[in-house]
N, C-alpha and C. Protein backbone atom coordinates (compact mmCIF):
# COMPACT_ATOMS: atom_id res chain seq x y z
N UNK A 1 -90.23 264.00 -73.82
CA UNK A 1 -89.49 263.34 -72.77
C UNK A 1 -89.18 261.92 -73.21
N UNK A 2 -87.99 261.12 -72.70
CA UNK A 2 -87.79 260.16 -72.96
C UNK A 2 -87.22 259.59 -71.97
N UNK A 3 -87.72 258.06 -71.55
CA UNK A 3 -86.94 257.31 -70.45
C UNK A 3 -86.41 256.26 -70.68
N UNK A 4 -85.51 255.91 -70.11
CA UNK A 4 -84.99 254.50 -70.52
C UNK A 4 -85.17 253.10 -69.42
N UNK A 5 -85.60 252.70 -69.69
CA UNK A 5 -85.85 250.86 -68.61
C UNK A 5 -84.88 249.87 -68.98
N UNK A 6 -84.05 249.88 -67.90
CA UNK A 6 -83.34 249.38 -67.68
C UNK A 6 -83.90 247.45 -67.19
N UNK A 7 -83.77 246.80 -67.99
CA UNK A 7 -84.24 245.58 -67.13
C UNK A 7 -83.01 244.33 -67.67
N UNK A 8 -83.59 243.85 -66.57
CA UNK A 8 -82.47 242.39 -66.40
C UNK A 8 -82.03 241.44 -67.33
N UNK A 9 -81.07 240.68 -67.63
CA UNK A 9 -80.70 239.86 -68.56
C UNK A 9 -80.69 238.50 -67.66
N UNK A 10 -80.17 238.41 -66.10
CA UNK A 10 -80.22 236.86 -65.24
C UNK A 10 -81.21 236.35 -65.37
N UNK A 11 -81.47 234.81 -65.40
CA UNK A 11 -82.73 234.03 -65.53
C UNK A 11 -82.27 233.60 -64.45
N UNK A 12 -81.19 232.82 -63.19
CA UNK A 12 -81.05 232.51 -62.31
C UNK A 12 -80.79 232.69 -61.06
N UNK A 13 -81.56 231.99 -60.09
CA UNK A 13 -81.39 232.51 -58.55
C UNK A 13 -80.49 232.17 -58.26
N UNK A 14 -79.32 232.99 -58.17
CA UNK A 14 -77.86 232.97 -57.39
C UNK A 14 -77.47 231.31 -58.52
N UNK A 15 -76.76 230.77 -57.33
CA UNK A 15 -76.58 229.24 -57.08
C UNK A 15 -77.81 228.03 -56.45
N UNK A 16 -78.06 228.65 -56.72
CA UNK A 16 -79.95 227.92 -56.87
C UNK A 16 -80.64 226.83 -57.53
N UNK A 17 -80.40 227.40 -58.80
CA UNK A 17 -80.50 226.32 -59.74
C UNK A 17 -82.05 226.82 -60.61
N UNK A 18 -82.47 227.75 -59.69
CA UNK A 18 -83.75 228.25 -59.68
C UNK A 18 -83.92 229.38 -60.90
N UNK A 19 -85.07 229.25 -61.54
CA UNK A 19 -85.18 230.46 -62.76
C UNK A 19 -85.71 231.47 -62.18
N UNK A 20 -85.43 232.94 -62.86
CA UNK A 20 -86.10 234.09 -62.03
C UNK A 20 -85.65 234.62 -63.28
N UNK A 21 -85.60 236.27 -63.44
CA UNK A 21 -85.59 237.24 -64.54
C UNK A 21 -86.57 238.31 -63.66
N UNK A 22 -86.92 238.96 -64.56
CA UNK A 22 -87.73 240.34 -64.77
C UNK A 22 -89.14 239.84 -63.97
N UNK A 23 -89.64 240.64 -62.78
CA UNK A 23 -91.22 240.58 -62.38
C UNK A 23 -92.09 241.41 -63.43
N UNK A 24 -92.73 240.77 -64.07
CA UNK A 24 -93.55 241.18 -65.28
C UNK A 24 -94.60 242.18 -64.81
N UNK A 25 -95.08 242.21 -64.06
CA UNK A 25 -96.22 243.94 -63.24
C UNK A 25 -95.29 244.71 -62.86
N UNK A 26 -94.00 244.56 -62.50
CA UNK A 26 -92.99 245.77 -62.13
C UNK A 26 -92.40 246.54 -63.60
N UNK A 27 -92.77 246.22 -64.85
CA UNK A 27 -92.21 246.01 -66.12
C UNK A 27 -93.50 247.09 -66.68
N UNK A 28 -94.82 246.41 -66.58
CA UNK A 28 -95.67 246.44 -67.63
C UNK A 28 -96.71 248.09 -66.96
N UNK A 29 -96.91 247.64 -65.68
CA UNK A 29 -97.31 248.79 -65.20
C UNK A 29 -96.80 250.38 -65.58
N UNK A 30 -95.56 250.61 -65.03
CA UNK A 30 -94.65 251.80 -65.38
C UNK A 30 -94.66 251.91 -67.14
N UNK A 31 -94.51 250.58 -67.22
CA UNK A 31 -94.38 250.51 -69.20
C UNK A 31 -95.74 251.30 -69.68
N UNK A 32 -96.66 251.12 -69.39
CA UNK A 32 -98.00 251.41 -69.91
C UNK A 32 -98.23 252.72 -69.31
N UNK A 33 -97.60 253.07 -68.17
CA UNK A 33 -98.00 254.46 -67.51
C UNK A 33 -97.19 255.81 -68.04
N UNK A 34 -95.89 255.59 -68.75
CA UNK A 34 -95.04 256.06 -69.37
C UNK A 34 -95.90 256.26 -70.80
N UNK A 35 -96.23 255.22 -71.76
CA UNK A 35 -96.43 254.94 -73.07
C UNK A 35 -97.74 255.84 -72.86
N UNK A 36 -98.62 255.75 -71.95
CA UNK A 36 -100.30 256.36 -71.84
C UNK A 36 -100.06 258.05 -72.06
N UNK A 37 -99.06 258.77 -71.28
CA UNK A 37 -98.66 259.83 -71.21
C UNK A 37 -97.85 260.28 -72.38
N UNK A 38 -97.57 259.33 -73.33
CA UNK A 38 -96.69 259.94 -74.31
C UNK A 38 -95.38 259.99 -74.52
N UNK A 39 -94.80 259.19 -73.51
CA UNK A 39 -93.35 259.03 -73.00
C UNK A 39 -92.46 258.18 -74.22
N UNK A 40 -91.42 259.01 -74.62
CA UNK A 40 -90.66 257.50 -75.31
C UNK A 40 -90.19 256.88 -74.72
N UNK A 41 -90.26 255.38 -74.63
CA UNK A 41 -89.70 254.63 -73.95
C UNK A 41 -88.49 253.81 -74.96
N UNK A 42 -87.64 253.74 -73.98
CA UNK A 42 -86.91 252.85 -74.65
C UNK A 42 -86.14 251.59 -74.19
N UNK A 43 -86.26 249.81 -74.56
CA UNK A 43 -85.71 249.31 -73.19
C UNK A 43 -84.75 248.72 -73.22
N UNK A 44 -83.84 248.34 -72.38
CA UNK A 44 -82.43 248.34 -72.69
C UNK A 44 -82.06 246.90 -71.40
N UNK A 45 -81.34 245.88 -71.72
CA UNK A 45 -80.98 245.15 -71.15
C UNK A 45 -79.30 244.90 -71.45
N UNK A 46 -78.44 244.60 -70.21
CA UNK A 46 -77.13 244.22 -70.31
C UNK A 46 -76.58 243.21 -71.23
N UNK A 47 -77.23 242.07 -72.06
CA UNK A 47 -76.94 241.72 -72.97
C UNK A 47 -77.94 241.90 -74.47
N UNK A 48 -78.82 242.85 -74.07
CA UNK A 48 -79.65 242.61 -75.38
C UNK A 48 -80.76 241.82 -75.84
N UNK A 49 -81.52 242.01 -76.70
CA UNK A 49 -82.50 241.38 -76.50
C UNK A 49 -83.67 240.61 -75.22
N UNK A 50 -84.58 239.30 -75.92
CA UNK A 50 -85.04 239.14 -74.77
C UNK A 50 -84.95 239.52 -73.15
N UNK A 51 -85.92 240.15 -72.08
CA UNK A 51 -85.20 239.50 -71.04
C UNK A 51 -86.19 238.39 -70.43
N UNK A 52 -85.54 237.93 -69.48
CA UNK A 52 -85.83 236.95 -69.10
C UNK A 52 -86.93 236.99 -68.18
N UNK A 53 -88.41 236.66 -67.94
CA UNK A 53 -89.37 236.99 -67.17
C UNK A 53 -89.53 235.63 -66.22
N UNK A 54 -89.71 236.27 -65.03
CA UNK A 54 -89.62 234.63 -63.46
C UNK A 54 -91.14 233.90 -63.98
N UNK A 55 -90.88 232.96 -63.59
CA UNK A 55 -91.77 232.14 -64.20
C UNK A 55 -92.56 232.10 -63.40
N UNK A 56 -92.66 232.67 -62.17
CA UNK A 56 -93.89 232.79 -61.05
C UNK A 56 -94.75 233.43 -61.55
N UNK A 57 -94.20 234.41 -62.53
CA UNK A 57 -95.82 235.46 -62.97
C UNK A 57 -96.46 234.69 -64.04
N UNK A 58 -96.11 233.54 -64.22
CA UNK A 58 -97.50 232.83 -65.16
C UNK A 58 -98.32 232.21 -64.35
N UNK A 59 -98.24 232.02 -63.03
CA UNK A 59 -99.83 231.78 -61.98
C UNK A 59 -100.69 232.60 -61.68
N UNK A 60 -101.86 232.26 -61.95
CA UNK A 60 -102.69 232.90 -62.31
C UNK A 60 -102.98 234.36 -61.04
N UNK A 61 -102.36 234.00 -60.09
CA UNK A 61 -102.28 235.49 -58.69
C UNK A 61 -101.59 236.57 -59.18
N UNK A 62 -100.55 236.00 -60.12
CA UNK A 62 -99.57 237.03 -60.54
C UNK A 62 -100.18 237.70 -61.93
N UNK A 63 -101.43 237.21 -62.12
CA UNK A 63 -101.80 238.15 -63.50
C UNK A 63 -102.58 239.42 -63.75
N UNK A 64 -102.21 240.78 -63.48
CA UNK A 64 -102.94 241.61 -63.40
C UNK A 64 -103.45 242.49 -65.09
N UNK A 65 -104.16 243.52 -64.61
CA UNK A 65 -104.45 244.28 -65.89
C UNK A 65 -103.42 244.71 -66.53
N UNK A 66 -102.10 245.18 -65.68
CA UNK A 66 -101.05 245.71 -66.45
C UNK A 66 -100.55 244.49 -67.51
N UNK A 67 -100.21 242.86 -66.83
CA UNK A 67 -99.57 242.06 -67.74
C UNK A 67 -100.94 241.88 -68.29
N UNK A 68 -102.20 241.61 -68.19
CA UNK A 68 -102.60 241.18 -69.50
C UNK A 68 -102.56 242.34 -70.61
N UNK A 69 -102.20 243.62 -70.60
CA UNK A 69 -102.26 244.55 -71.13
C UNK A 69 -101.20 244.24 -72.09
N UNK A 70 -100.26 244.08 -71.31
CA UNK A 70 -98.41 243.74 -71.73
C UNK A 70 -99.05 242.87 -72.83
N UNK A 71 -98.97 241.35 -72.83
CA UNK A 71 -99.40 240.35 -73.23
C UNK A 71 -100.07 240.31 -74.68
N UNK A 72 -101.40 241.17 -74.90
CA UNK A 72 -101.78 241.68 -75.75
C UNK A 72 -101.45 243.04 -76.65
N UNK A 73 -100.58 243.69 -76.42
CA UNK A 73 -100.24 244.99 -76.49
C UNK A 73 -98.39 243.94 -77.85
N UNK A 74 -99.35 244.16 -79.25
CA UNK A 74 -98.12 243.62 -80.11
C UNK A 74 -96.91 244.55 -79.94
N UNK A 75 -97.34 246.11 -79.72
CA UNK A 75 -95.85 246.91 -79.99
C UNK A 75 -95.18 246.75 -79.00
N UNK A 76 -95.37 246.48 -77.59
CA UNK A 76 -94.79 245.82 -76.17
C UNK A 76 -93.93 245.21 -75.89
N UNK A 77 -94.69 243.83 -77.07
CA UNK A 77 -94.21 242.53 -77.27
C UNK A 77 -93.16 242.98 -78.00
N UNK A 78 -93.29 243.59 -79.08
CA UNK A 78 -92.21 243.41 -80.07
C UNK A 78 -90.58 244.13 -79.53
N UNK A 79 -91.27 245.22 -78.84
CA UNK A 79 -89.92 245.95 -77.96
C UNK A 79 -89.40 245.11 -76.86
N UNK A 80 -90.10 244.87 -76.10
CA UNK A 80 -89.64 244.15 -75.09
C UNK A 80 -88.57 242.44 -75.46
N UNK A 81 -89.07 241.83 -77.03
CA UNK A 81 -88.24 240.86 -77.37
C UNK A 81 -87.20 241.43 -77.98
N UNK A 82 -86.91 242.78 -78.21
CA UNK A 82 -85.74 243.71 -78.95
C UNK A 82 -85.14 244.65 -78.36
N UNK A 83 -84.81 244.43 -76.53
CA UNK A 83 -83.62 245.10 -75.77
C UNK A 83 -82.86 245.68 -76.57
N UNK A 84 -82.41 247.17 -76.55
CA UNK A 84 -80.86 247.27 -76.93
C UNK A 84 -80.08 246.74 -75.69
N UNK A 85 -78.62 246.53 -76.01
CA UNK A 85 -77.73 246.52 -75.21
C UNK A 85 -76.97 247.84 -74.30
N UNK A 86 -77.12 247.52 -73.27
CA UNK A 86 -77.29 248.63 -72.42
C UNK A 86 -75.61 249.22 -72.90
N UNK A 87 -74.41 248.83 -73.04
CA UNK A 87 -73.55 248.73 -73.87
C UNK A 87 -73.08 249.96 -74.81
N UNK A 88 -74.40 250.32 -75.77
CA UNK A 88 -74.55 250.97 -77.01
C UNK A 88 -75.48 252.34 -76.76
N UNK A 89 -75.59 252.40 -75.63
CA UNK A 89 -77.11 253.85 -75.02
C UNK A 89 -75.99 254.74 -74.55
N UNK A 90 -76.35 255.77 -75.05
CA UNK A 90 -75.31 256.48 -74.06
C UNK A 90 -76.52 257.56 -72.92
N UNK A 91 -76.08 258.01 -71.75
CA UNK A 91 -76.83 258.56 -70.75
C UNK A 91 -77.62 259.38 -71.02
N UNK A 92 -76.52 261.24 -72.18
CA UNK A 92 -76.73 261.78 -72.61
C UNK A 92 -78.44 262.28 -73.51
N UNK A 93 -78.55 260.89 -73.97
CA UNK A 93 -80.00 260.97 -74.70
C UNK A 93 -81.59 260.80 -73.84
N UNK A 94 -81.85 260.71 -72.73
CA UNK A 94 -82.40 259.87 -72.07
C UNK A 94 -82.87 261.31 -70.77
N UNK A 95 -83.68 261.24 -70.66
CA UNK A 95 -84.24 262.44 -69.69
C UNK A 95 -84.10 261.72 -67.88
N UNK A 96 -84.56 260.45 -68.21
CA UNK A 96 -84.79 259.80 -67.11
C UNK A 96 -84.33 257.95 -67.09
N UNK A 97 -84.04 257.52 -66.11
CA UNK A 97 -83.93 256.16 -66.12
C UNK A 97 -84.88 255.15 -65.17
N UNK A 98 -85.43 253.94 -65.52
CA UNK A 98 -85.83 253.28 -64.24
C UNK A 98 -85.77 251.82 -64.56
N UNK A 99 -85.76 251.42 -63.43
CA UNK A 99 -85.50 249.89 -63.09
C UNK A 99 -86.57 249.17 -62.59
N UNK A 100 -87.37 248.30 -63.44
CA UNK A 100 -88.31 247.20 -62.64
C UNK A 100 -87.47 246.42 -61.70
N UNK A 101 -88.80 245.50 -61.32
CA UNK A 101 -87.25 244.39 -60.09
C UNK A 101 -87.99 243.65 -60.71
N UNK A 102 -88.11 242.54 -59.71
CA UNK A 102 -87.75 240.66 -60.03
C UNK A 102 -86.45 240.64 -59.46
N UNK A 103 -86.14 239.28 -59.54
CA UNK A 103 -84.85 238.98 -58.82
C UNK A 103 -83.87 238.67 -59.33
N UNK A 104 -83.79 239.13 -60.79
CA UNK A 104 -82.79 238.90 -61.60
C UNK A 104 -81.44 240.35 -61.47
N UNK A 105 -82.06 241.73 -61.26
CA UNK A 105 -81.13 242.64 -61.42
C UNK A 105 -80.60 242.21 -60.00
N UNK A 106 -80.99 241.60 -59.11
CA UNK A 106 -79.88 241.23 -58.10
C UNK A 106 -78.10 240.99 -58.59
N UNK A 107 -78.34 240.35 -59.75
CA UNK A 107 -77.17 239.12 -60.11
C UNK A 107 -76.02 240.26 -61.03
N UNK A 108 -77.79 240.98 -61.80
CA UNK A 108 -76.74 241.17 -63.38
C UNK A 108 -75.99 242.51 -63.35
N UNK A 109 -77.38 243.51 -62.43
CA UNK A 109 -77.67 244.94 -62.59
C UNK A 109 -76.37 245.56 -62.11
N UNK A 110 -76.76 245.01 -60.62
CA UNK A 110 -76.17 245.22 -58.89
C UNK A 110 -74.36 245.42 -59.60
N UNK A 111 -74.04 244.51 -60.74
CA UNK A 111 -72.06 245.04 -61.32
C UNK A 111 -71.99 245.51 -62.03
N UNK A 112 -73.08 245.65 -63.29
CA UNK A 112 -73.07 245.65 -64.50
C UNK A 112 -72.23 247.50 -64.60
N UNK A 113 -71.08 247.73 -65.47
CA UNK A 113 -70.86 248.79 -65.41
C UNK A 113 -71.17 249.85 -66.29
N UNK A 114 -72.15 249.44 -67.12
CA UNK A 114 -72.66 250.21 -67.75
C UNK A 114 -74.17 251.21 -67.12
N UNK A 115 -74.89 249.85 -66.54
CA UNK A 115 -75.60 250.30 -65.78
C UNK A 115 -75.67 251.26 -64.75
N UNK A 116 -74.29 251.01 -64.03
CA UNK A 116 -73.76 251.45 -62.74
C UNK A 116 -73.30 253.31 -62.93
N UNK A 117 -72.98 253.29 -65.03
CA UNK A 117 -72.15 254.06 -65.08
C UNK A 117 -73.69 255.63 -65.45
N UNK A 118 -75.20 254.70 -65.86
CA UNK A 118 -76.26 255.40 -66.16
C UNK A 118 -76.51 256.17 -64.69
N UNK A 119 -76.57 255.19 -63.87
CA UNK A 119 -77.17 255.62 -62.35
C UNK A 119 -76.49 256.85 -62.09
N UNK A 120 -75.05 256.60 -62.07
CA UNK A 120 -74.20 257.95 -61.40
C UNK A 120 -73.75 258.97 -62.33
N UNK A 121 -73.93 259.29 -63.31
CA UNK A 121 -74.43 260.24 -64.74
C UNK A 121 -75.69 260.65 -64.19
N UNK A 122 -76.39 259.67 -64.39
CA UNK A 122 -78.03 260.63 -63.90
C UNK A 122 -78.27 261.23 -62.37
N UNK A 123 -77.91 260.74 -61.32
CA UNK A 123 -77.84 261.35 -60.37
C UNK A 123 -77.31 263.06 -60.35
N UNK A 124 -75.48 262.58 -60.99
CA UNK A 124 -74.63 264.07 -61.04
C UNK A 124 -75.72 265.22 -62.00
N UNK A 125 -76.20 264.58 -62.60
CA UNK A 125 -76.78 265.67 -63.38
C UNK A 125 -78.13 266.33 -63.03
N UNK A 126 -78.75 265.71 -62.25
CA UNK A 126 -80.11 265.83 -61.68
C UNK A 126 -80.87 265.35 -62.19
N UNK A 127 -80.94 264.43 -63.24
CA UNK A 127 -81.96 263.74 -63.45
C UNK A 127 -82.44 262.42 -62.91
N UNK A 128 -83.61 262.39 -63.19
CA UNK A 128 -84.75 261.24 -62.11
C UNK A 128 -84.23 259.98 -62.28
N UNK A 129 -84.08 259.34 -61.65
CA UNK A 129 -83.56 257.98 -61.42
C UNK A 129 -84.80 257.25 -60.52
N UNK A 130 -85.72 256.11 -61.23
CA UNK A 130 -86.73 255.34 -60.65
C UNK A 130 -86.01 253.79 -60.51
N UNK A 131 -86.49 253.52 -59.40
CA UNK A 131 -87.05 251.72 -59.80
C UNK A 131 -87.37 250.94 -58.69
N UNK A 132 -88.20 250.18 -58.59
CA UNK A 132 -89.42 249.57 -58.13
C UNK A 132 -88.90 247.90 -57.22
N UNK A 133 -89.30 248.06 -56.32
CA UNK A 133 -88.95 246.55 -55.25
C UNK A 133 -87.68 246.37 -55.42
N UNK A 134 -87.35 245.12 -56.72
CA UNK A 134 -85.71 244.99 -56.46
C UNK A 134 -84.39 245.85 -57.34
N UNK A 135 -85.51 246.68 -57.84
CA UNK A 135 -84.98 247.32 -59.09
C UNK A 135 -83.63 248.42 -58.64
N UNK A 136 -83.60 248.63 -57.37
CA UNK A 136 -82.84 249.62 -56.71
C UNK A 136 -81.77 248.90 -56.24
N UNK A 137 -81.21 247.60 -56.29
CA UNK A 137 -80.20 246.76 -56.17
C UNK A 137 -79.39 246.71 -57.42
N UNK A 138 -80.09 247.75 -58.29
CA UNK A 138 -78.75 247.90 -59.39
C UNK A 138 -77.73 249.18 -58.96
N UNK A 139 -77.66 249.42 -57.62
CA UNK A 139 -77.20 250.42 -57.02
C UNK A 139 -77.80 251.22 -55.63
């Protein structure tokens, strides 16, 4: 089986001025619960590379077992700083899709038409479509 995670490229709240990105336990949890089972994962952001993580989850309330897992976990790290571009995936390969939140796929996800174009491919076809708090505002 193979899924694809879809996560955010926005670092900013709206017109705000404010930084936000990816909620890092909406990311790392599913990430590790996928990877534990054997799942390929693969993760994919609208421009590629890095994404951008809200800077609220570096206080110390926001740090659970999943991110310190994340954190320490080098092959994680190394995927997670090496997004493909959502761009270059085609639907076809991919059993399943899901979306962490944070408040970044508000901005990027919610038009992005590539994204937009995974959701309604995977639906028509019957396959599982996940994602978590704000992660479902990419559609």
């Amino acid at each position: 089986m193979s899924i694809l995670m879809v996560l955010t490229s926005n670092d900013r709240l709206g017109d705000t001025g404010k930084k936000t990105g990816l909620w890092l336990e909406e990311f790392a949890t599913p990430y590790h619960i996928f990877r534990d089972a054997s799942v390929k994962v693969t993760l994919a952001s609208p421009k590629g590379g890095r994404p951008p993580i809200d800077p609220r989850n570096e206080e110390p309330h926001a740090q659970t077992e999943a991110t310190k897992r994340f954190h320490a976990d080098s092959e994680a790290q190394q995927a997670f700083a090496n997004t493909t571009p959502l761009s270059t995936i085609s639907p076809s390969d991919y059993d399943a899709v899901f979306y962490p939140g944070g408040h970044g796929p508000l901005w990027d996800l919610a038009e992005d038409p590539n994204s937009i174009k995974f959701i309604e491919t995977f639906f028509a076809s019957g396959k599982s479509v996940g994602a978590v708090c704000h992660g479902p505002a990419a559609n």
